[in-house]
C-alpha atoms as a PDB file:
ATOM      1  CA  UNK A   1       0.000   0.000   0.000  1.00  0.00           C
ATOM      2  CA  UNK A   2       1.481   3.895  -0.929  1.00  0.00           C
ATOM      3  CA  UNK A   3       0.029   6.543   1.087  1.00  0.00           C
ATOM      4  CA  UNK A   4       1.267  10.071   0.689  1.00  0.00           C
ATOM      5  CA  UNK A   5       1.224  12.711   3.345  1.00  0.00           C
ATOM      6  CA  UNK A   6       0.476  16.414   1.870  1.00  0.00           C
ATOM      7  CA  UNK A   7      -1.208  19.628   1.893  1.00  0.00           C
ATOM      8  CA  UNK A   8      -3.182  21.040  -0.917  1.00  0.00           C
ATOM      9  CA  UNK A   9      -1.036  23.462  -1.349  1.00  0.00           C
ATOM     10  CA  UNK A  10       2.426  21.828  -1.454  1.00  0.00           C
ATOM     11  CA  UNK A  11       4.017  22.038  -5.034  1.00  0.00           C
ATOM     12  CA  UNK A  12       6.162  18.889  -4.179  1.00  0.00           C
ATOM     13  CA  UNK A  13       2.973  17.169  -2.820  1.00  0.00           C
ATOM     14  CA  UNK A  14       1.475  17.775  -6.127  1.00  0.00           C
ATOM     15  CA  UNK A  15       4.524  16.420  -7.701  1.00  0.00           C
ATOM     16  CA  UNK A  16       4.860  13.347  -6.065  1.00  0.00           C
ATOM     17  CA  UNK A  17       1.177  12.366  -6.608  1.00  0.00           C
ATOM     18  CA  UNK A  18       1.388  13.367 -10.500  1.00  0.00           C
ATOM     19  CA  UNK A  19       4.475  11.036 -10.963  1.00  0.00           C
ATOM     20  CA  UNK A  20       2.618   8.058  -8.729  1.00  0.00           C
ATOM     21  CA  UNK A  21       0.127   8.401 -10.991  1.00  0.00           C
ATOM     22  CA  UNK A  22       2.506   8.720 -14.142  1.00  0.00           C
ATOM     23  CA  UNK A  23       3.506   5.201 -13.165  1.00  0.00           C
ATOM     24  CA  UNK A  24       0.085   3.679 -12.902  1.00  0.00           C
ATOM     25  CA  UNK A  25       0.352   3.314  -9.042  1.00  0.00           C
ATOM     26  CA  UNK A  26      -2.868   4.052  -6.748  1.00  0.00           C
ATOM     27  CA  UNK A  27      -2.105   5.867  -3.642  1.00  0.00           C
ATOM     28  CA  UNK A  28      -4.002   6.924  -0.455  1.00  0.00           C
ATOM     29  CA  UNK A  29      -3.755  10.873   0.108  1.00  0.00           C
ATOM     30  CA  UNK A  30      -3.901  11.945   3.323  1.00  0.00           C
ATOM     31  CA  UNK A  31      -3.906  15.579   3.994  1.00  0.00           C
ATOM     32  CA  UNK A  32      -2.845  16.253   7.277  1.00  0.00           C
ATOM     33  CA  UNK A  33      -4.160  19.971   6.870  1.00  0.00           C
ATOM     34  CA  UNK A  34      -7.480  18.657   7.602  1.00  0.00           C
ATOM     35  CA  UNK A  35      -6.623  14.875   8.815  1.00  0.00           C
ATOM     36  CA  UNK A  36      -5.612  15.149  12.660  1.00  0.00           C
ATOM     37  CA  UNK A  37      -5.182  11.269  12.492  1.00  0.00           C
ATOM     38  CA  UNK A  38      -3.110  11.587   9.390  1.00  0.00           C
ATOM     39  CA  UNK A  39      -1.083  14.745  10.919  1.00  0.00           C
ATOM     40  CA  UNK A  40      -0.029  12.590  13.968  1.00  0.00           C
ATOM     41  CA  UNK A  41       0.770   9.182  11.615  1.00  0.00           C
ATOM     42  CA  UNK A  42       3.082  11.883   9.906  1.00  0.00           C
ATOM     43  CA  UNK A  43       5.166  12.689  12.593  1.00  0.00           C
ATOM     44  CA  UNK A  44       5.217   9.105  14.628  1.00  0.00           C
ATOM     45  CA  UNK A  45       6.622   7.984  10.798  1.00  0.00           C
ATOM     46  CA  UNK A  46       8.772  11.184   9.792  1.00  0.00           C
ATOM     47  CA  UNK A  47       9.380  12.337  13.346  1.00  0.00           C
ATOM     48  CA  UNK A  48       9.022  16.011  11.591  1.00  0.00           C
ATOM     49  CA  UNK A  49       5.727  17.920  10.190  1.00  0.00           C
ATOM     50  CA  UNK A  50       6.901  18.953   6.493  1.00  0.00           C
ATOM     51  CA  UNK A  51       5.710  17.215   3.316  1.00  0.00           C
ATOM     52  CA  UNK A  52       5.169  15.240   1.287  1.00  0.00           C
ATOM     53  CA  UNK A  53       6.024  11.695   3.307  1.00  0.00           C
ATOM     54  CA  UNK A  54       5.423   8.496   1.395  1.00  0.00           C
ATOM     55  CA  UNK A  55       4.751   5.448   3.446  1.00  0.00           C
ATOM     56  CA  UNK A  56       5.557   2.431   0.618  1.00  0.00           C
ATOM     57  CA  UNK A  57       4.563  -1.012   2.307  1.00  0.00           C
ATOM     58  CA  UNK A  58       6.225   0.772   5.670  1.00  0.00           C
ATOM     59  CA  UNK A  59       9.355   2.095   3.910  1.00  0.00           C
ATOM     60  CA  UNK A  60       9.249   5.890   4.437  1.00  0.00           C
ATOM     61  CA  UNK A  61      10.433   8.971   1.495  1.00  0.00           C
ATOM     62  CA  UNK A  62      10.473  11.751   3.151  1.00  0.00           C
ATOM     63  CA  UNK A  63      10.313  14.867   0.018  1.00  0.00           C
ATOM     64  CA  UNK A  64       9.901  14.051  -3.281  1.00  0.00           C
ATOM     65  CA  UNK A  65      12.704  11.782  -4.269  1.00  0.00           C
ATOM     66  CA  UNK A  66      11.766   9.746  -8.059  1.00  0.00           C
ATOM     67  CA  UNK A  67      14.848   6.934  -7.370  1.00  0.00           C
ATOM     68  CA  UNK A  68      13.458   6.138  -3.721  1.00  0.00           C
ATOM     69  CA  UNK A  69      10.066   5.865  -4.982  1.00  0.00           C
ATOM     70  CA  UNK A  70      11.286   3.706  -7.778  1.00  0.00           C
ATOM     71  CA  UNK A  71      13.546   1.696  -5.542  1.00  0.00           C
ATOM     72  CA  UNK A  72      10.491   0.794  -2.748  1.00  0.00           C
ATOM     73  CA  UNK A  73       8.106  -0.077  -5.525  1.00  0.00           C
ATOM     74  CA  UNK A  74      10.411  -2.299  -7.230  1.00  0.00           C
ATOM     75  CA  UNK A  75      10.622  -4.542  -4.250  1.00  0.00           C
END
């Protein structure tokens, strides 16, 4: 399971889910603006409140980073 951790507003956020997608991969978007479950799943994973955070079958991204994301899906 992928699950991102955003805002609405976050450019990188926006990124991260547009290249998800890009790949064909379904993801859970949880936006910890309005999500006070989500915001404190953010920082018991990230230990840190800025976004995005990708949880990939419990491996964590934190920021937008394409070769993580690739790496964690691959496995």
């Amino acid at each position: 399971m992928v699950k991102v951790y955003s805002v609405p507003t976050c450019s990188w956020c926006q990124k991260t889910k547009a290249y998800l997608k890009s790949k064909g991969i379904s993801y859970v978007d949880i936006n910890v603006e309005q999500d006070l479950e989500g915001r404190k799943q953010l920082l018991s994973l990230s230990k840190q409140g800025s976004v995005p955070v990708v949880d990939i079958n419990g491996k964590i991204i934190l920021g937008f980073d394409r070769q993580k994301i690739d790496e964690y899906l691959s496995l």
